[in-house]
N, C-alpha and C. Protein backbone atom coordinates (compact mmCIF):
# COMPACT_ATOMS: atom_id res chain seq x y z
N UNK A 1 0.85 -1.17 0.00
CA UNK A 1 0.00 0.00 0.00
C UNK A 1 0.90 1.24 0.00
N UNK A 2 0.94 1.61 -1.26
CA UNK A 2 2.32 2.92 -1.12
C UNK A 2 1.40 4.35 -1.02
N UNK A 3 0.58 4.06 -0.57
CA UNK A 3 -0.44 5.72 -0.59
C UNK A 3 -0.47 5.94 1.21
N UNK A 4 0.44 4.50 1.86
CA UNK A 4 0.44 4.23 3.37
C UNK A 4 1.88 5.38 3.69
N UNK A 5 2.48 5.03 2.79
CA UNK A 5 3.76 5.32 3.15
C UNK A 5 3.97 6.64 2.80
N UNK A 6 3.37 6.82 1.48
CA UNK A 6 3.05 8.32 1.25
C UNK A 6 2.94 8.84 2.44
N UNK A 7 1.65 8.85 2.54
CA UNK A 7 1.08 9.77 3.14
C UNK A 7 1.74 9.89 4.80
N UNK A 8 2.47 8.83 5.40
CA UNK A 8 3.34 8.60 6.54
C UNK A 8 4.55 9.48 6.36
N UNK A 9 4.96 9.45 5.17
CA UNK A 9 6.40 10.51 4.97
C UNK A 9 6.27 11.56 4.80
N UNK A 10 5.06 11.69 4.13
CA UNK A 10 4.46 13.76 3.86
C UNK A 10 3.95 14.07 5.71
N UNK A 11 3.45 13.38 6.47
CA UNK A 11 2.89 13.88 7.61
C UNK A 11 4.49 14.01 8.78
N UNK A 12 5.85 13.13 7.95
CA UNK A 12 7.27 13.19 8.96
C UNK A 12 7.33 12.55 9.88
N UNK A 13 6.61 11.02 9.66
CA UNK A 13 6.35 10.40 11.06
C UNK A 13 6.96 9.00 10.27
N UNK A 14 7.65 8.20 11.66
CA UNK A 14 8.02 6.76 11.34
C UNK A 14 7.11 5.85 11.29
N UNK A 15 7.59 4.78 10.97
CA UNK A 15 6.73 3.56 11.12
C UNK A 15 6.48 3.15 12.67
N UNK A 16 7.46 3.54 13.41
CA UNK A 16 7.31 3.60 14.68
C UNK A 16 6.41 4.30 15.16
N UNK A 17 6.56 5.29 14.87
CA UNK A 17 5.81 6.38 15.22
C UNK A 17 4.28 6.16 14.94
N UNK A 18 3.81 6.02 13.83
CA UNK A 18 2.64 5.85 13.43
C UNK A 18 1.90 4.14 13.79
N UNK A 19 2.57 2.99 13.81
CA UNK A 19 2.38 2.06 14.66
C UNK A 19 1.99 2.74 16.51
N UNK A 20 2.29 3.18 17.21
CA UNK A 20 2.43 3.61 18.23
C UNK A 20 0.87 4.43 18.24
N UNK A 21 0.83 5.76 17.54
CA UNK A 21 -0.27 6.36 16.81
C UNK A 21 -1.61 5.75 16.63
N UNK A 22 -1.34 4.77 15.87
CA UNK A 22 -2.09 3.56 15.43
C UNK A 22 -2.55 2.73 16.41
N UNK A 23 -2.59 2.20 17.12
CA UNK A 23 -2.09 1.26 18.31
C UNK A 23 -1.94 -0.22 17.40
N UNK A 24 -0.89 -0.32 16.25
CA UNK A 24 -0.69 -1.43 15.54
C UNK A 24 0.73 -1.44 16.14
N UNK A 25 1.46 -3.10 15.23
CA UNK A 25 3.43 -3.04 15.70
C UNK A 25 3.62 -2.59 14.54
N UNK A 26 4.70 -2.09 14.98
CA UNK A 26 5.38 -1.72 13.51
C UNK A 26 5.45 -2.50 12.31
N UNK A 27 5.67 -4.19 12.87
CA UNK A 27 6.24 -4.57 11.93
C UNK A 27 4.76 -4.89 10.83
N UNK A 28 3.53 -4.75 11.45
CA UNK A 28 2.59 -4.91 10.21
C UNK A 28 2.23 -3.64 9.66
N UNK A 29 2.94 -2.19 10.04
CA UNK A 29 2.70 -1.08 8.95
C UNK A 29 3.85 -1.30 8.24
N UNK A 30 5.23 -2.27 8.40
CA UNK A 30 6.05 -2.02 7.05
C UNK A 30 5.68 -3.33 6.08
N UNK A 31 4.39 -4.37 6.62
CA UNK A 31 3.74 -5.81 5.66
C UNK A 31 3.22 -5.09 5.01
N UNK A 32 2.26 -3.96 5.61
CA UNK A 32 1.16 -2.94 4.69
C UNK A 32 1.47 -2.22 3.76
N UNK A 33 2.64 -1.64 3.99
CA UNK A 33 3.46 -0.86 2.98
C UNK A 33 4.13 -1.71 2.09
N UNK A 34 4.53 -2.76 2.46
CA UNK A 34 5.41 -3.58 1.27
C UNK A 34 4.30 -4.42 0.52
N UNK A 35 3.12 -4.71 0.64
CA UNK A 35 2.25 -5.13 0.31
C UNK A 35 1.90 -6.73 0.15
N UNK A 36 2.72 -6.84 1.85
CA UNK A 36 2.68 -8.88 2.03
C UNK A 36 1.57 -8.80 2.85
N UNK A 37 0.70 -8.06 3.36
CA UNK A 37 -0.50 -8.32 3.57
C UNK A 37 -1.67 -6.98 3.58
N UNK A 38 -2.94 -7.39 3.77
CA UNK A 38 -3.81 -6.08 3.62
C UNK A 38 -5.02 -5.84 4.75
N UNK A 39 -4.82 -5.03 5.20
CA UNK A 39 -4.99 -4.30 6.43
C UNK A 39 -6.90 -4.76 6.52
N UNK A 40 -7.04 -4.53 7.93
CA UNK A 40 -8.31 -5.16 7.89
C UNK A 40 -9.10 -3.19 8.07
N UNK A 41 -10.49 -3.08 8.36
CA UNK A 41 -10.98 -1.84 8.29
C UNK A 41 -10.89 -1.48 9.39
N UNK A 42 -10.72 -2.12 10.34
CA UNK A 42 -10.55 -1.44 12.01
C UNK A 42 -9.17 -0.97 12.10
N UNK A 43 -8.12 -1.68 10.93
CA UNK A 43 -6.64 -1.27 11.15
C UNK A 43 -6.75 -0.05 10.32
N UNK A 44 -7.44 -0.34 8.87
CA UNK A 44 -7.78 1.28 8.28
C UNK A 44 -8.22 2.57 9.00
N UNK A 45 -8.89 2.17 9.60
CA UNK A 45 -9.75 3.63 10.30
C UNK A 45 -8.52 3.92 11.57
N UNK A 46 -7.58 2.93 12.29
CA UNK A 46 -6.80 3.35 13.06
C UNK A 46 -5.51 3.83 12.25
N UNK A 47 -5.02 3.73 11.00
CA UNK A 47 -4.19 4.42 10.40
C UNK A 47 -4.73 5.25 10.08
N UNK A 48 -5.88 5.65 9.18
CA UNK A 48 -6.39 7.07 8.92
C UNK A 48 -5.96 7.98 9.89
N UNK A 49 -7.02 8.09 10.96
CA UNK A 49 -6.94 8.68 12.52
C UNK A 49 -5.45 8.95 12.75
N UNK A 50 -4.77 8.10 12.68
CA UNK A 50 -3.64 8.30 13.50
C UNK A 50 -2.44 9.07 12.43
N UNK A 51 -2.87 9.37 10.80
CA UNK A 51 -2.22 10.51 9.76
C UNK A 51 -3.34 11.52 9.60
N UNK A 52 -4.83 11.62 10.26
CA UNK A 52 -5.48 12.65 10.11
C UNK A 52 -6.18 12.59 9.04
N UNK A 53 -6.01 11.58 8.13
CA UNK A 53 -6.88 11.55 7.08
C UNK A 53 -8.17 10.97 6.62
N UNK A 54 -8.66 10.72 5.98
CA UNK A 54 -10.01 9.70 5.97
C UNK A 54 -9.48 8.33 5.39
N UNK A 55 -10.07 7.56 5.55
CA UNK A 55 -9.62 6.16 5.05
C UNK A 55 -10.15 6.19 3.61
N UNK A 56 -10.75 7.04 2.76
CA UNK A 56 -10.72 7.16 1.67
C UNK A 56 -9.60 7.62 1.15
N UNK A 57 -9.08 8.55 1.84
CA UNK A 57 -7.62 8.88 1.53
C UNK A 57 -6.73 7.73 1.39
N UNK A 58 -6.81 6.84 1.97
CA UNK A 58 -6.09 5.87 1.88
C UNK A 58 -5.88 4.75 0.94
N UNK A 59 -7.39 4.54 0.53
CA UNK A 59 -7.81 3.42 -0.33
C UNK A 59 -7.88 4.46 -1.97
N UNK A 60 -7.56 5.58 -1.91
CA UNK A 60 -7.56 6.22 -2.58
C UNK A 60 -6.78 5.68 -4.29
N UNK A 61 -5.60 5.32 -3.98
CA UNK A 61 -4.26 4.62 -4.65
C UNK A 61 -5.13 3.48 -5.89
N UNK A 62 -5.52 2.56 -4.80
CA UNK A 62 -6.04 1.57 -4.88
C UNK A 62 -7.20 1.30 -6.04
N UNK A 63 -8.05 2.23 -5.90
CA UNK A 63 -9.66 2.42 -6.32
C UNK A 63 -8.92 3.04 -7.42
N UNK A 64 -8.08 4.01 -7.78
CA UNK A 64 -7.37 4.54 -9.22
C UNK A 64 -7.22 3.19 -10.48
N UNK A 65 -6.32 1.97 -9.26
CA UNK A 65 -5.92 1.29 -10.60
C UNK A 65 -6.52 0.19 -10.20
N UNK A 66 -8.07 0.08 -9.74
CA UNK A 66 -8.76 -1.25 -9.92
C UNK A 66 -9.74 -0.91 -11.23
């Protein structure tokens, strides 16, 4: 999900950071970002929240090239 990571590097926050944010581990926002697995909607709406954005923002990427 590279619209994860985007939007994680435009807001200046780590994976740490935003795991923490999130209340996820880190190591499944860098599965999410590398795209070895896909986030369930309770993990969506806690990454949104935790970059300020809507979870449309997120799935945004996605919905372009389906």
């Amino acid at each position: 999900m590279k619209k994860l990571r985007a939007l994680r590097e435009l807001k200046g926050m780590t994976q740490t950071e935003l795991s923490v944010s999130a209340n996820v581990s880190q190591s499944l926002i860098s599965d999410i970002e590398n795209g070895r697995v896909s986030p369930t909607v309770r993990i969506l709406k806690n990454l949104a929240r935790a970059l300020g954005v809507s979870v449309a923002d997120l799935l945004d990427e996605e919905q372009q090239s389906a």
